[in-house]
C-alpha atoms as a PDB file:
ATOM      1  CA  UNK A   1     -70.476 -27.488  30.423  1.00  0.00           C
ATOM      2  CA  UNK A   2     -69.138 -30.568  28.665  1.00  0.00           C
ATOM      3  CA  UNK A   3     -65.700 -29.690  29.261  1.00  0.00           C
ATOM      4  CA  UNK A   4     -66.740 -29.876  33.465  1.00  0.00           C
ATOM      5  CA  UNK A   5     -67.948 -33.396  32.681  1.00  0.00           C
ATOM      6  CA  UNK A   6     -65.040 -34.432  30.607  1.00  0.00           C
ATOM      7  CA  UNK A   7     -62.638 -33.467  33.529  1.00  0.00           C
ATOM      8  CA  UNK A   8     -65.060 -35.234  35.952  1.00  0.00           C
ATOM      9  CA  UNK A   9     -65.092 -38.049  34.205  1.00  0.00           C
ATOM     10  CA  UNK A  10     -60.874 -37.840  33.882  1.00  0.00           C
ATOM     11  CA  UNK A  11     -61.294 -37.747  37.765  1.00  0.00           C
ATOM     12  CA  UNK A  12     -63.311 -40.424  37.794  1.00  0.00           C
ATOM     13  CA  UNK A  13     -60.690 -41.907  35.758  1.00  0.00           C
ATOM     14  CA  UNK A  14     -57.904 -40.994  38.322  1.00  0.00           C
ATOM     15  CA  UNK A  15     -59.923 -42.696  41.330  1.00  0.00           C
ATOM     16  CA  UNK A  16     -60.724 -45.423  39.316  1.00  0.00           C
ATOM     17  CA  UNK A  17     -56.683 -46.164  39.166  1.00  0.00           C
ATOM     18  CA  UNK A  18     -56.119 -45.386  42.385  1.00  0.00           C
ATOM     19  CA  UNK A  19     -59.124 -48.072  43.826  1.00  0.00           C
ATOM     20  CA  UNK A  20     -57.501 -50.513  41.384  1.00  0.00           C
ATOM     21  CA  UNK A  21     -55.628 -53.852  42.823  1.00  0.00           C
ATOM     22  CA  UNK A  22     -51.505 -52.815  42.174  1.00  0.00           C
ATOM     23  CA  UNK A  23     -49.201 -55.790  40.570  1.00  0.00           C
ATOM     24  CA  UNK A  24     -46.919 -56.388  43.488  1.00  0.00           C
ATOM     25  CA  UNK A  25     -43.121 -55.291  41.821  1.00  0.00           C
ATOM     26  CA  UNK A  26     -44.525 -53.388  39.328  1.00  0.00           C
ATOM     27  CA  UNK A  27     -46.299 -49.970  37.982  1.00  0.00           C
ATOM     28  CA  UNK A  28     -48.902 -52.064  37.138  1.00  0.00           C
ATOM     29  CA  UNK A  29     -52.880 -52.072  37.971  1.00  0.00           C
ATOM     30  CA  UNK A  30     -55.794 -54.484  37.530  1.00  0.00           C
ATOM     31  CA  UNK A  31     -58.845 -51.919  36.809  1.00  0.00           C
ATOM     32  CA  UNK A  32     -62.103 -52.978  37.026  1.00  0.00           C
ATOM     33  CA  UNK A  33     -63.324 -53.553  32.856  1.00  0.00           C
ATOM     34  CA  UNK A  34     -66.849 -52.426  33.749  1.00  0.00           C
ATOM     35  CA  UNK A  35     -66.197 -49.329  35.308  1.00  0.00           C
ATOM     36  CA  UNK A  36     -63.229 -48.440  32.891  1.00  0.00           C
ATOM     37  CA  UNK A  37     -66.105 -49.001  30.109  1.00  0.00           C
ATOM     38  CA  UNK A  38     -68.500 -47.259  31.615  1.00  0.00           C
ATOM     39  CA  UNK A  39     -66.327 -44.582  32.597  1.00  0.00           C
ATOM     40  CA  UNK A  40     -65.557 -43.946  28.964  1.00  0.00           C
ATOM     41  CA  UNK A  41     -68.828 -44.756  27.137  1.00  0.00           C
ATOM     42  CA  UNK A  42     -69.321 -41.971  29.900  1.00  0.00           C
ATOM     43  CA  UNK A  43     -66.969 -39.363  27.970  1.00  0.00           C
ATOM     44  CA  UNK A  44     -68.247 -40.582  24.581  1.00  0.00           C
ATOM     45  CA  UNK A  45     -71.776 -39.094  25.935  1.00  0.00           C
ATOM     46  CA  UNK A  46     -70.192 -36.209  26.882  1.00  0.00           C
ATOM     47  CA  UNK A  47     -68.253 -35.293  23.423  1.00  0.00           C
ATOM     48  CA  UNK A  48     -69.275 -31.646  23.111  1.00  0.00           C
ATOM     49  CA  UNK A  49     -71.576 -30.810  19.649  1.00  0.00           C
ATOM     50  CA  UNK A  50     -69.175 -29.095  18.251  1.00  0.00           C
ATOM     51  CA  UNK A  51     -66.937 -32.260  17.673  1.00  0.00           C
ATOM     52  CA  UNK A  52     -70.367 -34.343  16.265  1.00  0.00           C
ATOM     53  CA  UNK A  53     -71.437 -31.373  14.482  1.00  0.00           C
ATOM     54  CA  UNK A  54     -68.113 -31.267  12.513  1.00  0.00           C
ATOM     55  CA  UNK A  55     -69.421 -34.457  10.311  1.00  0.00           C
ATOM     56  CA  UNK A  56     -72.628 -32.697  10.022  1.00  0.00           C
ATOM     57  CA  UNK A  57     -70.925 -29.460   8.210  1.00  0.00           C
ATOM     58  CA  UNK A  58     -69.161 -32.044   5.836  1.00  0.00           C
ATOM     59  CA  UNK A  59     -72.037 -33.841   4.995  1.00  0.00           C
ATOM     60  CA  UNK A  60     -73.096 -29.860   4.378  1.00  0.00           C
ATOM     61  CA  UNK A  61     -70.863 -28.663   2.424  1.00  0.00           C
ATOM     62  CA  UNK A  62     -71.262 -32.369   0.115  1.00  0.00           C
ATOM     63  CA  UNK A  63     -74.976 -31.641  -0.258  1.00  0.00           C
ATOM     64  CA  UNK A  64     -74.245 -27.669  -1.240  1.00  0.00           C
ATOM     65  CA  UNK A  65     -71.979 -28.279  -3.544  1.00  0.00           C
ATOM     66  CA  UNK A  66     -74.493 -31.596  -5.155  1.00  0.00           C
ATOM     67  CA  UNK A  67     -76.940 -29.746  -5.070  1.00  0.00           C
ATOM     68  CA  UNK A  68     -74.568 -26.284  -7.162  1.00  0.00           C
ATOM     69  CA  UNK A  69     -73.733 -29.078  -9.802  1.00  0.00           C
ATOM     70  CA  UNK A  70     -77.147 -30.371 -10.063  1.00  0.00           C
ATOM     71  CA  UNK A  71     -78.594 -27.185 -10.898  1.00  0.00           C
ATOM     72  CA  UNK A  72     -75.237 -26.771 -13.291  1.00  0.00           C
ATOM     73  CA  UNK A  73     -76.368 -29.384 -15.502  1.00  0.00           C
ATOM     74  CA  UNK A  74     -80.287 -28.318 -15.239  1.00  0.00           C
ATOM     75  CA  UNK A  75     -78.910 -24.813 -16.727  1.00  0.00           C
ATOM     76  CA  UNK A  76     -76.401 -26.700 -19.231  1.00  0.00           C
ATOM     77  CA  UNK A  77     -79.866 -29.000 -20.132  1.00  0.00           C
ATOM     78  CA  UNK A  78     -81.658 -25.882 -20.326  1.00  0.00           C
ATOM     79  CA  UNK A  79     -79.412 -24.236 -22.475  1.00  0.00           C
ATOM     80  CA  UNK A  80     -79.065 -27.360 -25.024  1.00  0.00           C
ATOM     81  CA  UNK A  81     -82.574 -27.758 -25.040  1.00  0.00           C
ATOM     82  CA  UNK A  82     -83.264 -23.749 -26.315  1.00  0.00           C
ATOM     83  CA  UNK A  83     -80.606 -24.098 -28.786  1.00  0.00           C
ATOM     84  CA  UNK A  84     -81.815 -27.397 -30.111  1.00  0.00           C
ATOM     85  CA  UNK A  85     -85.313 -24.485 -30.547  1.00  0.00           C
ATOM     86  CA  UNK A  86     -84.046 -22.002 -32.343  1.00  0.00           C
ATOM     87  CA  UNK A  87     -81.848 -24.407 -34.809  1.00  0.00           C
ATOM     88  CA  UNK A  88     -84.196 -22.866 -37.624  1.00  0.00           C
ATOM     89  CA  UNK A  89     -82.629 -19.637 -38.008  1.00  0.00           C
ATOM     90  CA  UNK A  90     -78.772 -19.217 -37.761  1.00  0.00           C
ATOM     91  CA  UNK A  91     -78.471 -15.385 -36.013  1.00  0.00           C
ATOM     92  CA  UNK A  92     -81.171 -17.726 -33.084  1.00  0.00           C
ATOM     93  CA  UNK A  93     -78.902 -20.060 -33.540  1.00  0.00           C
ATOM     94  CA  UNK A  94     -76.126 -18.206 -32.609  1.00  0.00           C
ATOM     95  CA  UNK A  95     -77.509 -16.038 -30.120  1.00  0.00           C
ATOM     96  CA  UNK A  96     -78.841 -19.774 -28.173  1.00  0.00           C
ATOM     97  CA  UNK A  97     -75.513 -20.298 -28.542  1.00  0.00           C
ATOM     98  CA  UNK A  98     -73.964 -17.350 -26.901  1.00  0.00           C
ATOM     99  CA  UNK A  99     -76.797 -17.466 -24.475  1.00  0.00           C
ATOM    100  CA  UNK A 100     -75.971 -20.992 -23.385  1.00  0.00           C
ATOM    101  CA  UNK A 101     -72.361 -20.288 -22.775  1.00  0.00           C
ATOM    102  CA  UNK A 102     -73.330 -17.527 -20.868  1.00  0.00           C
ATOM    103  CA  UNK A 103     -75.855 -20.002 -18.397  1.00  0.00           C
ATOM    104  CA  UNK A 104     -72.824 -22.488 -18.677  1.00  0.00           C
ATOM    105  CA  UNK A 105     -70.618 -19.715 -17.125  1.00  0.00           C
ATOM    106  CA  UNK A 106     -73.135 -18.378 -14.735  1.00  0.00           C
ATOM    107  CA  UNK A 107     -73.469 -22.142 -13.656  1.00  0.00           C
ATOM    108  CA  UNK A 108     -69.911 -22.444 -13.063  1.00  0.00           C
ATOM    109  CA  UNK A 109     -69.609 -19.120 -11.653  1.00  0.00           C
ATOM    110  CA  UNK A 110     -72.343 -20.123  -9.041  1.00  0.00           C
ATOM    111  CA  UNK A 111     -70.595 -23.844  -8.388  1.00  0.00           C
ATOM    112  CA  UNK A 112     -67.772 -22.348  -7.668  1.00  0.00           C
ATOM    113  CA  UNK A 113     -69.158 -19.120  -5.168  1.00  0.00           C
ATOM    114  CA  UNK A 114     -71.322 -22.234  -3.692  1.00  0.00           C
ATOM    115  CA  UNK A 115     -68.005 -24.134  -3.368  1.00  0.00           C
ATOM    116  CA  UNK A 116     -65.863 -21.441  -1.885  1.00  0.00           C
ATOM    117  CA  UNK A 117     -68.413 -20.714   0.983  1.00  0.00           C
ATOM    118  CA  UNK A 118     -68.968 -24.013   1.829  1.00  0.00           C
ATOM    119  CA  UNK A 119     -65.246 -24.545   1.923  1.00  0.00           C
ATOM    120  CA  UNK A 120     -65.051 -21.279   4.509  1.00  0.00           C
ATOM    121  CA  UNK A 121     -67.689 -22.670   6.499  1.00  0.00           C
ATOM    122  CA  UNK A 122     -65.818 -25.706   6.621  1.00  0.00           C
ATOM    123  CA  UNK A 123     -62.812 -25.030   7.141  1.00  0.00           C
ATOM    124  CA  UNK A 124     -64.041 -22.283  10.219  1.00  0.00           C
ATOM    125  CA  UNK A 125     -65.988 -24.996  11.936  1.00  0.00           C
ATOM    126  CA  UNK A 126     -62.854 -27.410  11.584  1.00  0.00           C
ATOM    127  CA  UNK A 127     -60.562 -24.987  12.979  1.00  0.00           C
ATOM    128  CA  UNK A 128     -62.513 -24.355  16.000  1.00  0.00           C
ATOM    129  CA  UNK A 129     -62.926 -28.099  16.654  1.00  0.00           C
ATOM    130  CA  UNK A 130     -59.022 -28.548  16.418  1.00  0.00           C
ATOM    131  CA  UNK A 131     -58.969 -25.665  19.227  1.00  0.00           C
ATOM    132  CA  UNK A 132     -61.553 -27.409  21.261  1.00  0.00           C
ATOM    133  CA  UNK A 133     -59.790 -30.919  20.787  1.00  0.00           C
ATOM    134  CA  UNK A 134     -56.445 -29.008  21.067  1.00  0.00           C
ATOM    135  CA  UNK A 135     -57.912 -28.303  24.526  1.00  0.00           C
ATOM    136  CA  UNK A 136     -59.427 -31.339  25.304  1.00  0.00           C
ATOM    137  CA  UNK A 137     -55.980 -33.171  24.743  1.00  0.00           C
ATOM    138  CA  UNK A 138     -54.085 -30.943  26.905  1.00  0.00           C
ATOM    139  CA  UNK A 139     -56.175 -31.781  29.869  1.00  0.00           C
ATOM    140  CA  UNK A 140     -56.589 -35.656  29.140  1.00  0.00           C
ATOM    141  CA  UNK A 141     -52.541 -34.957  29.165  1.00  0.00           C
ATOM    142  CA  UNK A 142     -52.724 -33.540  32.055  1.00  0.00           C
ATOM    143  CA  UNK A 143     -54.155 -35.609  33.981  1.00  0.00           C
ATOM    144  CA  UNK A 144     -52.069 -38.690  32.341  1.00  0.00           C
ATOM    145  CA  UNK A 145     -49.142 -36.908  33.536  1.00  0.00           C
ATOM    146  CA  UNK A 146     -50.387 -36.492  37.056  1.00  0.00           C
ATOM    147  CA  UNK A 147     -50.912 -40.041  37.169  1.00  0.00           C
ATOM    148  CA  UNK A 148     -47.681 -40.872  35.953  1.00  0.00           C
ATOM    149  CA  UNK A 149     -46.379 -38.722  38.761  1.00  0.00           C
ATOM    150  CA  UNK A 150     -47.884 -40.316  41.262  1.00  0.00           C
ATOM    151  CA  UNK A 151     -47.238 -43.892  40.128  1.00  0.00           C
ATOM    152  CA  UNK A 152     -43.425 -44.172  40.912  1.00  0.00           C
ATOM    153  CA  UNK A 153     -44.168 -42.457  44.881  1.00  0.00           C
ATOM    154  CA  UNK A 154     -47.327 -45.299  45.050  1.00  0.00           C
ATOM    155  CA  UNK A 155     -44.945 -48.412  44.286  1.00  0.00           C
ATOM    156  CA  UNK A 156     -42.108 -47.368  46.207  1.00  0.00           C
ATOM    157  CA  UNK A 157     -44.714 -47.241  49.022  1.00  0.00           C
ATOM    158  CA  UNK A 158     -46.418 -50.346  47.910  1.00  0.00           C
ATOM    159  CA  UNK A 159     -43.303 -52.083  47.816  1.00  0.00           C
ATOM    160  CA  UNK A 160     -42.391 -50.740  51.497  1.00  0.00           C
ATOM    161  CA  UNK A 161     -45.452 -52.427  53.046  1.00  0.00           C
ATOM    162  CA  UNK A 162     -45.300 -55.492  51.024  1.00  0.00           C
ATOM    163  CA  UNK A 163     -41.873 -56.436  52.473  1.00  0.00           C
ATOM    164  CA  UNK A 164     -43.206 -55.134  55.876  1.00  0.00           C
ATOM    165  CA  UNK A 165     -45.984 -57.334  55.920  1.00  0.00           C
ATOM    166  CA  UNK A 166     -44.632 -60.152  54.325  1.00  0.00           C
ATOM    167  CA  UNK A 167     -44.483 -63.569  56.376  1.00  0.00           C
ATOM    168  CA  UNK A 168     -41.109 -65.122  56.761  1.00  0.00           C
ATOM    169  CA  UNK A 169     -42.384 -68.281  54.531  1.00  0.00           C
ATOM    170  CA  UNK A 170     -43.056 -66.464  51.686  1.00  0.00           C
ATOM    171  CA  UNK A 171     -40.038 -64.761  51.129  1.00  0.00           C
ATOM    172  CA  UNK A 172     -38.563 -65.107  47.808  1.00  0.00           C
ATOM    173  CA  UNK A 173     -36.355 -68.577  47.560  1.00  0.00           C
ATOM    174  CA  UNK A 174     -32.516 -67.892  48.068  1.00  0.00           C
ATOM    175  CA  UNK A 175     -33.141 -64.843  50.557  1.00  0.00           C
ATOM    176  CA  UNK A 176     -33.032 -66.096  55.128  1.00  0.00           C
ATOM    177  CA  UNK A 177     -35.241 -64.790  57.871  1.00  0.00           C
ATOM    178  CA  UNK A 178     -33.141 -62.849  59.660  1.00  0.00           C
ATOM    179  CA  UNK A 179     -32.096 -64.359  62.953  1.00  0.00           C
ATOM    180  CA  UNK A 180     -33.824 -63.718  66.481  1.00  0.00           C
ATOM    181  CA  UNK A 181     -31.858 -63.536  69.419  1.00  0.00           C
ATOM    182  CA  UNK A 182     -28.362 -64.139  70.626  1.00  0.00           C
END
């Protein structure tokens, strides 16, 4: 449904141009700043979710992964704090020990499962909002293109009436009326 609004709006766009006030010799046109604002602020609107949603996976993935090294150094804490416990004997000393390096490995283990998945998620959501901006661009080229088209047929046709029209006493200096009569 966005995408219908985004080429509506690139229509809008396209009449907007071709209402606009032409620069007389030139592929110029004055556009009206309101409408070319609103026209846009328009599109902005209209920005499927998928493209605003692509900040919200980042900010994701950031709180995942705080959140996997957060509960890293609780277990590393934990860990430190039952070995400082069992100091008294060495085979509990040892064995806190083991155990801890075991949590500390879990931990990391976990961080980096946490990691990988967020990175997939990610990187899946990314891809499909370079398709759908992929897209998107095509069309916004598109319709550039068409514009561009119809530009150079628009001044040549300009310029055709222009001279038409155009009083004798404002004819550029250096360039005669053309003579009536005999």
């Amino acid at each position: 449904m966005a995408n219908i609004e985004i080429l509506q709006l690139v229509d809008r766009l396209e009449e907007l141009l071709e209402r606009s006030w032409r620069l007389p010799g030139s592929r110029k046109v004055i556009v009206g700043e309101e409408a070319f604002l609103n026209i846009i602020d328009q599109m902005r609107i209209s920005i499927p979710p998928e493209v605003k949603q692509a900040k919200e996976t980042l900010q994701e993935r950031e709180r995942i992964l705080s959140q996997a090294r957060d509960e890293a150094r609780r277990m590393i804490a934990e860990a430190r704090e039952d070995t400082v416990r069992q100091l008294d004997d060495h085979t509990l000393y040892r064995a806190a020990q083991v155990h801890a390096e075991a949590i500390v490995r879990r931990a990391q283990q976990e961080a980096t499962h946490i990691r990988a998945g967020a990175d997939e998620y990610a990187e899946a959501r990314l891809k499909e909002l370079d398709e759908y901006v992929t897209r998107l661009q095509a069309v916004i080229q598109n319709g550039l293109s068409a514009l561009d088209s119809r530009r150079p047929e628009q001044a040549v046709s300009a310029s055709a009436v222009d001279q038409a029209t155009r009083p004798p006493e404002t004819m550029p200096a250096g360039t005669a009326p053309a003579k009536r009569g005999p």
